[in-house]
N, C-alpha and C. Protein backbone atom coordinates (compact mmCIF):
# COMPACT_ATOMS: atom_id res chain seq x y z
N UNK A 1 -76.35 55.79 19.54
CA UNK A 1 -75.34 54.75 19.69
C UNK A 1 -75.07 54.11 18.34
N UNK A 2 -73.78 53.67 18.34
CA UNK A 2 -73.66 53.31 17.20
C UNK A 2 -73.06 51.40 17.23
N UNK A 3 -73.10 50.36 16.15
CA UNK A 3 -72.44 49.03 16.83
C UNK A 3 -71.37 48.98 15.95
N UNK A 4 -70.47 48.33 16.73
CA UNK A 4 -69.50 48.61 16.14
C UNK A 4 -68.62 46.82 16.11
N UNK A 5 -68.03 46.42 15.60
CA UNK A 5 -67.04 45.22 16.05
C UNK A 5 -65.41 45.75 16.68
N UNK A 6 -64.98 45.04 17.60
CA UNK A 6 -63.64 45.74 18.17
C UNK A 6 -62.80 44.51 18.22
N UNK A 7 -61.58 44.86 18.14
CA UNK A 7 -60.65 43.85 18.96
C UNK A 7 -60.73 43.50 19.87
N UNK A 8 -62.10 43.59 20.47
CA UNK A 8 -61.91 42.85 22.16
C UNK A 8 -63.18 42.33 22.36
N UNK A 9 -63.62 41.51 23.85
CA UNK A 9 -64.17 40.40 24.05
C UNK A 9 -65.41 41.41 24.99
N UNK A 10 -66.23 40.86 25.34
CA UNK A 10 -67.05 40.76 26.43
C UNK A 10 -67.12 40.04 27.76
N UNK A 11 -66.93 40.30 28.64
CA UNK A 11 -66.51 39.56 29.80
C UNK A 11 -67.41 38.47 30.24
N UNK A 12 -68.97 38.76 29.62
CA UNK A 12 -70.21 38.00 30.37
C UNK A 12 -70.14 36.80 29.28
N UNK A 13 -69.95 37.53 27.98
CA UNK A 13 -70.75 36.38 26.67
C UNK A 13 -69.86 35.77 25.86
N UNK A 14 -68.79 37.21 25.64
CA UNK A 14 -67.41 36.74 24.92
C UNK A 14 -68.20 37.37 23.32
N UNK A 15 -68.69 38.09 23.28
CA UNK A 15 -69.32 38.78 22.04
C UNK A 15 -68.42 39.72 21.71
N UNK A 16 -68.09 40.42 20.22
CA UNK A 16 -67.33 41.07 19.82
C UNK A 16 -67.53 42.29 19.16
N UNK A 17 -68.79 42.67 19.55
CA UNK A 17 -69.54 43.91 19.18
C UNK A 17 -70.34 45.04 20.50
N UNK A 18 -69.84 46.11 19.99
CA UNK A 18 -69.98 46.93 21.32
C UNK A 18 -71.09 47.90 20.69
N UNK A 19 -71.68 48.93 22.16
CA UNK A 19 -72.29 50.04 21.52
C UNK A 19 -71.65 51.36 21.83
N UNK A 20 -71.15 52.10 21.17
CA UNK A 20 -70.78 53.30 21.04
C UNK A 20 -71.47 54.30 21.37
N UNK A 21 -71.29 55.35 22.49
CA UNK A 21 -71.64 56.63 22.06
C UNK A 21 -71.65 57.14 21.21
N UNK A 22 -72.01 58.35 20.25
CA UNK A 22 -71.74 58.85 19.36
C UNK A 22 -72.26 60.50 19.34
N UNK A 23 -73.66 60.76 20.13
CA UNK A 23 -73.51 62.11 20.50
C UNK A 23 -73.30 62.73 22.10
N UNK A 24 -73.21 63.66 22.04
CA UNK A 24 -72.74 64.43 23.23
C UNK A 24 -74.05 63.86 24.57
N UNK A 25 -74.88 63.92 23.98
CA UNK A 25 -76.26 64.06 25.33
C UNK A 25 -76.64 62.29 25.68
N UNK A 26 -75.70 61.19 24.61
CA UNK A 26 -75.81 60.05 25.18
C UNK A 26 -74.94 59.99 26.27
N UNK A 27 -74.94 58.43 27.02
CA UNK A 27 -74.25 58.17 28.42
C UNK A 27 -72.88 57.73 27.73
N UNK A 28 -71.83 58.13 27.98
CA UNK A 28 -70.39 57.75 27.74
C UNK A 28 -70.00 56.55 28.13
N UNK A 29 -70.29 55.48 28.01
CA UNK A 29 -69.99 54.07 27.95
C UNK A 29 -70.38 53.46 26.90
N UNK A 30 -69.27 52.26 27.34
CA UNK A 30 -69.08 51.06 25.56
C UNK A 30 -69.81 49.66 26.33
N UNK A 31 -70.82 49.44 25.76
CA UNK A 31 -71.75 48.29 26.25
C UNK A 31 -71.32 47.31 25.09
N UNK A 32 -71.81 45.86 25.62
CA UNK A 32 -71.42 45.48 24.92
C UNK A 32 -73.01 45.01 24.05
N UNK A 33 -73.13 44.86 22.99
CA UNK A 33 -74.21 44.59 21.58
C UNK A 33 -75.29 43.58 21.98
N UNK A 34 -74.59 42.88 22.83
CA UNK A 34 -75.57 41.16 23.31
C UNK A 34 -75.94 40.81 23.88
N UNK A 35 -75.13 41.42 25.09
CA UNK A 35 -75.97 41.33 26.55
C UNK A 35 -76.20 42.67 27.57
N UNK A 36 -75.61 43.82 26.83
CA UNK A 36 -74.89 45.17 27.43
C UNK A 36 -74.38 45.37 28.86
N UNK A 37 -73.48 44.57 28.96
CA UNK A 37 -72.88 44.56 30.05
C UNK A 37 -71.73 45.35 29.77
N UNK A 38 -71.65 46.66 30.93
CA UNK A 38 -70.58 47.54 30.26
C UNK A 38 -69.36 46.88 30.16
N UNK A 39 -68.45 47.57 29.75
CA UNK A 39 -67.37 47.64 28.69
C UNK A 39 -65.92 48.61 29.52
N UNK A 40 -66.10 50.08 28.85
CA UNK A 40 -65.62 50.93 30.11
C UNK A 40 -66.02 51.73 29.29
N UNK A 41 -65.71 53.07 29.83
CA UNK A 41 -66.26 54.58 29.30
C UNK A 41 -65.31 55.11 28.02
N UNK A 42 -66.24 55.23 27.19
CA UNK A 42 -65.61 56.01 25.75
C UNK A 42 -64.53 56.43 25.72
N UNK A 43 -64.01 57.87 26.87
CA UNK A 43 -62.85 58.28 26.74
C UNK A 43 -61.69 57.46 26.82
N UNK A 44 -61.79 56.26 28.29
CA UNK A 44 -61.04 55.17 28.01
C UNK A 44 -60.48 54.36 27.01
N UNK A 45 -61.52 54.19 26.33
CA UNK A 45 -61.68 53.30 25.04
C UNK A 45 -60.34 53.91 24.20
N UNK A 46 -60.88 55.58 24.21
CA UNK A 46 -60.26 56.36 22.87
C UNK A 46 -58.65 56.02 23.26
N UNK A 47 -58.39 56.26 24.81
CA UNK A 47 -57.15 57.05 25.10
C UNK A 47 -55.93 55.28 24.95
N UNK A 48 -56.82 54.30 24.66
CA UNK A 48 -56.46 52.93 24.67
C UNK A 48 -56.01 52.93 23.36
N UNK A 49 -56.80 53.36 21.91
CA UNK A 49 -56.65 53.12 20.52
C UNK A 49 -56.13 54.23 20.32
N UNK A 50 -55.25 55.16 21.09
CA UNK A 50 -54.67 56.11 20.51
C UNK A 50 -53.35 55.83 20.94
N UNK A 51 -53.06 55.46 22.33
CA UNK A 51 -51.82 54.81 22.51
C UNK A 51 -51.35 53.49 21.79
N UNK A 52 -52.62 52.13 21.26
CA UNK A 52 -51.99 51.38 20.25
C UNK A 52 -51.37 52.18 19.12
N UNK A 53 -52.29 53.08 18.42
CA UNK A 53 -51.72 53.69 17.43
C UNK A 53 -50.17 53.81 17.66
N UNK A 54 -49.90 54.78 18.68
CA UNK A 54 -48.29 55.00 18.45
C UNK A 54 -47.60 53.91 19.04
N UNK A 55 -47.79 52.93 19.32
CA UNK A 55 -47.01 51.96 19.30
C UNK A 55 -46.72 51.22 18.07
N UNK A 56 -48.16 51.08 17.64
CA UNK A 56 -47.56 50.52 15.56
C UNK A 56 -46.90 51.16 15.08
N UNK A 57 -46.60 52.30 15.24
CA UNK A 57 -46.35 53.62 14.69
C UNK A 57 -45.12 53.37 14.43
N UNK A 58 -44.61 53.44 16.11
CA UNK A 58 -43.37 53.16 16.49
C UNK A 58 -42.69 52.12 15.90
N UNK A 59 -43.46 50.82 16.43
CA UNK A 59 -42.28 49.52 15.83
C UNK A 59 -42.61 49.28 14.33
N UNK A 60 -43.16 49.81 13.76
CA UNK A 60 -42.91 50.46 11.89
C UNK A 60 -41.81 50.73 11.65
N UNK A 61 -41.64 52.30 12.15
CA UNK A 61 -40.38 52.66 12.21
C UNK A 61 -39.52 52.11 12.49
N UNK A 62 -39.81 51.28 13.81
CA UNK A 62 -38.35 50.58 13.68
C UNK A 62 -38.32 49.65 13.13
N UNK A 63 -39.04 48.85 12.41
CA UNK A 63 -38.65 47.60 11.70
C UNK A 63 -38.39 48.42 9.94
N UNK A 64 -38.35 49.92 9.67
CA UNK A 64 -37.42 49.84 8.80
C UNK A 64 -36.58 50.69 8.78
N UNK A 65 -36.13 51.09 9.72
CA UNK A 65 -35.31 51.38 10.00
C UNK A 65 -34.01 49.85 10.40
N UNK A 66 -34.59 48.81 10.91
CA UNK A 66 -34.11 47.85 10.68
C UNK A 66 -33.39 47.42 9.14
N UNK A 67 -34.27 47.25 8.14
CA UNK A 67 -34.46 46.64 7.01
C UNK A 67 -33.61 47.53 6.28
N UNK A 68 -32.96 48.95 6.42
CA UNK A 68 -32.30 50.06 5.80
C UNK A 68 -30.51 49.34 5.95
């Protein structure tokens, strides 16, 4: 596992540090650092910071495409 800090909260403590999976034969959930009260499962996590991605992505583009 690895700790990590995220953009997001803990529901029990309000702590801002999670634990990561990181190899294959650990359990696929994001605990949280302080009290480990889960979080949700890794793949979740990913498929969450991959859809922010293309949304910055996106309104990038369009704000210069604006500015042009």
């Amino acid at each position: 596992m690895i700790r990590v800090t995220l953009d997001l909260t803990c529901s029990i403590c309000d702590h801002d540090q999670f634990y990561l999976p990181v190899r294959a034969d650990e359990r696929q959930q994001v605990r949280c650092a302080n009290c480990t009260a889960f979080k949700c499962y890794s793949a979740d996590l990913e498929k969450a910071m991959i859809a922010l991605s293309r949304d910055r992505k996106r309104r990038s583009g369009q704000e210069r495409a604006n500015a042009a």
